[in-house]
Protein backbone atom coordinates (compact mmCIF):
# COMPACT_ATOMS: atom_id res chain seq x y z
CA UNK A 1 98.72 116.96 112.96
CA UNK A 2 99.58 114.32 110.37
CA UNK A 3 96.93 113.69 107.49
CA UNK A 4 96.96 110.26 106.54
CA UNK A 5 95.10 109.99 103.02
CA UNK A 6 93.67 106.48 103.24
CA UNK A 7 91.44 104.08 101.07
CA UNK A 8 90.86 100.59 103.40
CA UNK A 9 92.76 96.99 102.25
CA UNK A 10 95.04 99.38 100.21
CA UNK A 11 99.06 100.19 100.68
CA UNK A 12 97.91 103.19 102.68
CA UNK A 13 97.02 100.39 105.71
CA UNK A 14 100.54 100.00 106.39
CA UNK A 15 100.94 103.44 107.03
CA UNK A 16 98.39 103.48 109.62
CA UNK A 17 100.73 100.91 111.06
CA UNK A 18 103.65 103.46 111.20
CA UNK A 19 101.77 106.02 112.24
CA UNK A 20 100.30 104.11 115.30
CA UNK A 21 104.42 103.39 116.20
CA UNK A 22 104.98 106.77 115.19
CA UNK A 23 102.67 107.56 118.24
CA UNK A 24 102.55 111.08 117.20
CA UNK A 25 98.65 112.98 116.93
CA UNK A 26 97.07 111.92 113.07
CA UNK A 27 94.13 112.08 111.12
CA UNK A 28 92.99 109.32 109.03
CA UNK A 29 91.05 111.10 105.97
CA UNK A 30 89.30 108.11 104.05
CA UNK A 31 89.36 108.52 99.52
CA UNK A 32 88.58 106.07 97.21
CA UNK A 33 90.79 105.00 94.53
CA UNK A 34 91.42 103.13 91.22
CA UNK A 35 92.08 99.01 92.03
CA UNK A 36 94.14 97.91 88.68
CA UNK A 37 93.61 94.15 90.25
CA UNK A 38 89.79 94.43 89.82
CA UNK A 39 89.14 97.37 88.03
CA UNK A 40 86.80 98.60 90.45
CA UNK A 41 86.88 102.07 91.71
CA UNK A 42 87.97 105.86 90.75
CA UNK A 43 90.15 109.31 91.67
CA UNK A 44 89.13 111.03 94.27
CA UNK A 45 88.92 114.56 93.80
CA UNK A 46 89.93 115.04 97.30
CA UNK A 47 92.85 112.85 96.96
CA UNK A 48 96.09 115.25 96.86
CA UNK A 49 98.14 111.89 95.69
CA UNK A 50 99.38 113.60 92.24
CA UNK A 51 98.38 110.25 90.88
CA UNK A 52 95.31 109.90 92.56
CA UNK A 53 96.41 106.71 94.39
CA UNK A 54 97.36 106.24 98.38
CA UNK A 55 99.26 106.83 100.42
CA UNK A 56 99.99 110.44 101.00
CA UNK A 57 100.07 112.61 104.05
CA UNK A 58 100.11 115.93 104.60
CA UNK A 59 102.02 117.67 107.63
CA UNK A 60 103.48 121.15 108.04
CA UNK A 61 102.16 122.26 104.99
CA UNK A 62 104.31 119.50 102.84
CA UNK A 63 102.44 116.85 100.82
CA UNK A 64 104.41 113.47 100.59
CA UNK A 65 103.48 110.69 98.67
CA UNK A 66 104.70 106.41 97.60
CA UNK A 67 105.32 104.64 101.07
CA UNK A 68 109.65 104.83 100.59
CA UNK A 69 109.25 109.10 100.88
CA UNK A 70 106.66 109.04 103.50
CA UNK A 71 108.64 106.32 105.62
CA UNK A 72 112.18 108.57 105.07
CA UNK A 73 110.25 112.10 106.39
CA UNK A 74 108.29 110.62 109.29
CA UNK A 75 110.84 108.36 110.71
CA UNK A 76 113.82 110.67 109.87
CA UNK A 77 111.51 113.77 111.64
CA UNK A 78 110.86 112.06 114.42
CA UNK A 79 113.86 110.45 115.22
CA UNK A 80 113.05 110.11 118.67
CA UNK A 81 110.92 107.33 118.30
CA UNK A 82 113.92 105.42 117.06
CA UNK A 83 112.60 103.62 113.58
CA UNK A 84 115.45 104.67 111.39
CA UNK A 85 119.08 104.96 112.02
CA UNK A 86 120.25 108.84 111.92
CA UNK A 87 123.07 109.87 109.65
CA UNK A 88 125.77 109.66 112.39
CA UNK A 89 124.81 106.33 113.14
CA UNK A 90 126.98 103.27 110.78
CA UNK A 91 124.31 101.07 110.10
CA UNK A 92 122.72 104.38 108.42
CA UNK A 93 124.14 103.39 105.08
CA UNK A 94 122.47 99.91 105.14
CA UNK A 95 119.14 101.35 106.19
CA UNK A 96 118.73 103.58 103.13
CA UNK A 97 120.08 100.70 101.06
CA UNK A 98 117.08 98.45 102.43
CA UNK A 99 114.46 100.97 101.49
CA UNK A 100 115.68 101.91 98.34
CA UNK A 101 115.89 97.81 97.57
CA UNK A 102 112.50 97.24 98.48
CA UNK A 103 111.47 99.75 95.67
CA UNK A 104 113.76 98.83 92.88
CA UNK A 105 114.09 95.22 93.57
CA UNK A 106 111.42 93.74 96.05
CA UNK A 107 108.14 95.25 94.32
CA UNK A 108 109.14 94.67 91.30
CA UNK A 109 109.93 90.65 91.59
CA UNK A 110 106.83 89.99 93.54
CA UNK A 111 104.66 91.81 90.55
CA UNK A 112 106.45 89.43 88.41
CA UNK A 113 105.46 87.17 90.32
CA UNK A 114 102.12 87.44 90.42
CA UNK A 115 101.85 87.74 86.51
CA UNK A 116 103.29 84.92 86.27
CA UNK A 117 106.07 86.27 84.28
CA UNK A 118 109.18 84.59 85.73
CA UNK A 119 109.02 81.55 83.61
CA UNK A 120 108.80 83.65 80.21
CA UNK A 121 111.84 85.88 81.54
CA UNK A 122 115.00 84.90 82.86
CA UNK A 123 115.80 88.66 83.55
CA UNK A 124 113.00 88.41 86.09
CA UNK A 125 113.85 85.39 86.98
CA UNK A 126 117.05 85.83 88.20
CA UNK A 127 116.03 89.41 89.51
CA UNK A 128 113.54 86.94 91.44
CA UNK A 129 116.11 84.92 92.13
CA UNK A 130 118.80 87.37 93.61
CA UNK A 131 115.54 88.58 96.17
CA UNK A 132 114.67 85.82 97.53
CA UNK A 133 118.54 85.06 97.90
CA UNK A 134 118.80 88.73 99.93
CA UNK A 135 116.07 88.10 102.16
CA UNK A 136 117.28 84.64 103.22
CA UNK A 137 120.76 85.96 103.67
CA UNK A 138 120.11 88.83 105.75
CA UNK A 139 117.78 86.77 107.69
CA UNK A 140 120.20 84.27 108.70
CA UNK A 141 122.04 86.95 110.20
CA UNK A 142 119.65 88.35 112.74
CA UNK A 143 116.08 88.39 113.61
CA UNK A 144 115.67 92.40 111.32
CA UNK A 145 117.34 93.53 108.37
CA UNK A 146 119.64 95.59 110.23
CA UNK A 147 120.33 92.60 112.98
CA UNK A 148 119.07 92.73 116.33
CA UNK A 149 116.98 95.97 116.17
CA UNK A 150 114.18 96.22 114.17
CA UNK A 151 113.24 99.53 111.73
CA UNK A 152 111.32 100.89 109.18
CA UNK A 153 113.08 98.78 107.16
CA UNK A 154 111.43 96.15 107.62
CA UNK A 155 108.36 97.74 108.07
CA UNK A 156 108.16 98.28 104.57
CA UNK A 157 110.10 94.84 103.63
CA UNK A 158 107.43 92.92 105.69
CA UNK A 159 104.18 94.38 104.66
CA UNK A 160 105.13 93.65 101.10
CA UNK A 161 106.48 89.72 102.03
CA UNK A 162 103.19 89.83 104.04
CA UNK A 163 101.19 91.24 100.79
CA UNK A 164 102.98 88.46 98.43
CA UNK A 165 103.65 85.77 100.61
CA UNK A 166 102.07 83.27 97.98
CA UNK A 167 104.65 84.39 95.04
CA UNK A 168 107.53 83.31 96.94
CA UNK A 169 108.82 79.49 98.17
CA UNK A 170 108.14 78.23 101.33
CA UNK A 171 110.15 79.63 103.74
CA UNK A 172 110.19 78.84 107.79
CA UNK A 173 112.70 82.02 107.95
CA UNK A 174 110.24 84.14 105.94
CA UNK A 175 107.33 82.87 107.65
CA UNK A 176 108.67 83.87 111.22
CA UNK A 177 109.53 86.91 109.65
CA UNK A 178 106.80 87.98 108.33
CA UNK A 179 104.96 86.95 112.50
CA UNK A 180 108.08 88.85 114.25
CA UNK A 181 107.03 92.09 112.41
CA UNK A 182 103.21 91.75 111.84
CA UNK A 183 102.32 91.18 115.58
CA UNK A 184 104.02 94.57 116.82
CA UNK A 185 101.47 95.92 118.84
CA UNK A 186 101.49 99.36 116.36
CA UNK A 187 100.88 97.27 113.43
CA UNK A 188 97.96 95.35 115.01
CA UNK A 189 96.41 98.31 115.94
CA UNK A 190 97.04 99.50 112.48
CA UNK A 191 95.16 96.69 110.85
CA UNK A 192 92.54 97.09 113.12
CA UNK A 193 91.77 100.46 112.36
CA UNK A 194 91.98 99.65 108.46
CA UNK A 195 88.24 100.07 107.74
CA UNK A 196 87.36 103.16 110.31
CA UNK A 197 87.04 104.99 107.48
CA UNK A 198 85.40 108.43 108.28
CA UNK A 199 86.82 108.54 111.65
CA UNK A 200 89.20 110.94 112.69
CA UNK A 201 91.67 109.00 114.89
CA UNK A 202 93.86 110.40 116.89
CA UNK A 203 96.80 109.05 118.09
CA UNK A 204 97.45 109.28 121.97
């Protein structure tokens, strides 16, 4: 059974999202947590999150937490399910490359962003810059990040487009992006169950 550590309208929904493609047996198990943006809310004891923040899971006895490691161990452990190239496969290289991009590069423009930093920064800027100029390029290429076949890539690359959507230009390739991904049955389903908090779902 996966635990899913979860506080509602958090980055812990997305995860519910992967889980429900995931399609494998999980537990939601509902915390609270600190929101920086409002300044409302605490820890939660029961939160094993060493920072006291979502997501985390716990499975087999290992804790995981931050979206990037959770979205490595459950799509690279069940593999199966076909969300993440495997190590023999060549677009394997570009895959990792994605996720670690969305952490180092992706998060941290669209924070900028929404500071309203870019103007006073042309680092930022132009770390902006090159990000919106990645998405658009690998966009005009195929329909996913990886082409015709979508991943967990872009599971993670979408949620946070979806999340910041107003800190970046309008974009008809963005926009259709951000549909193609979002209306996956899984993630649906995911949003939906976003605020069943104290129910144990189970996935069938």
């Amino acid at each position: 059974m996966i635990t899913l550590y979860h506080a509602p309208q958090s980055r812990s929904t997305r995860i519910i999202g992967l889980l429900e493609e995931l399609g494998e047996p999980y537990a939601i198990h509902p915390v609270s947590i600190f929101r920086p943006m409002t300044g409302e809310g605490k820890g939660d004891p029961a939160n094993p999150h060493p920072d006291k923040r979502v997501p985390a899971i716990e499975h087999d006895g290992q804790l995981l937490a931050e979206s990037v490691a959770i979205v490595l161990y459950l799509c690279d452990g069940f593999a199966e399910k076909g969300l993440a190239p495997q190590p023999d496969d060549p677009r394997r290289g570009a895959y990792l490359t994605w996720l670690a991009w969305y952490a180092a590069e992706l998060e941290p423009a669209m924070f900028a962003g929404f500071a309203g930093e870019l103007d006073a920064s042309p680092l930022k800027r132009r770390a902006y810059d090159a990000v919106l100029h990645r998405i658009e390029t690998a966009l005009a290429r195929g329909p996913y990040l990886l082409g015709d076949t979508y991943s967990a890539a872009d599971f993670l690359v979408a949620s946070a487009l979806a999340f910041g959507r107003s800190v970046f230009p309008e974009s008809d390739a963005i926009d259709a992006y951000i549909v193609r991904c979002n209306e996956r049955p899984a993630i649906r389903r995911g949003q939906a169950l976003d605020d069943a908090s104290g129910v144990q779902r189970l996935a069938a």
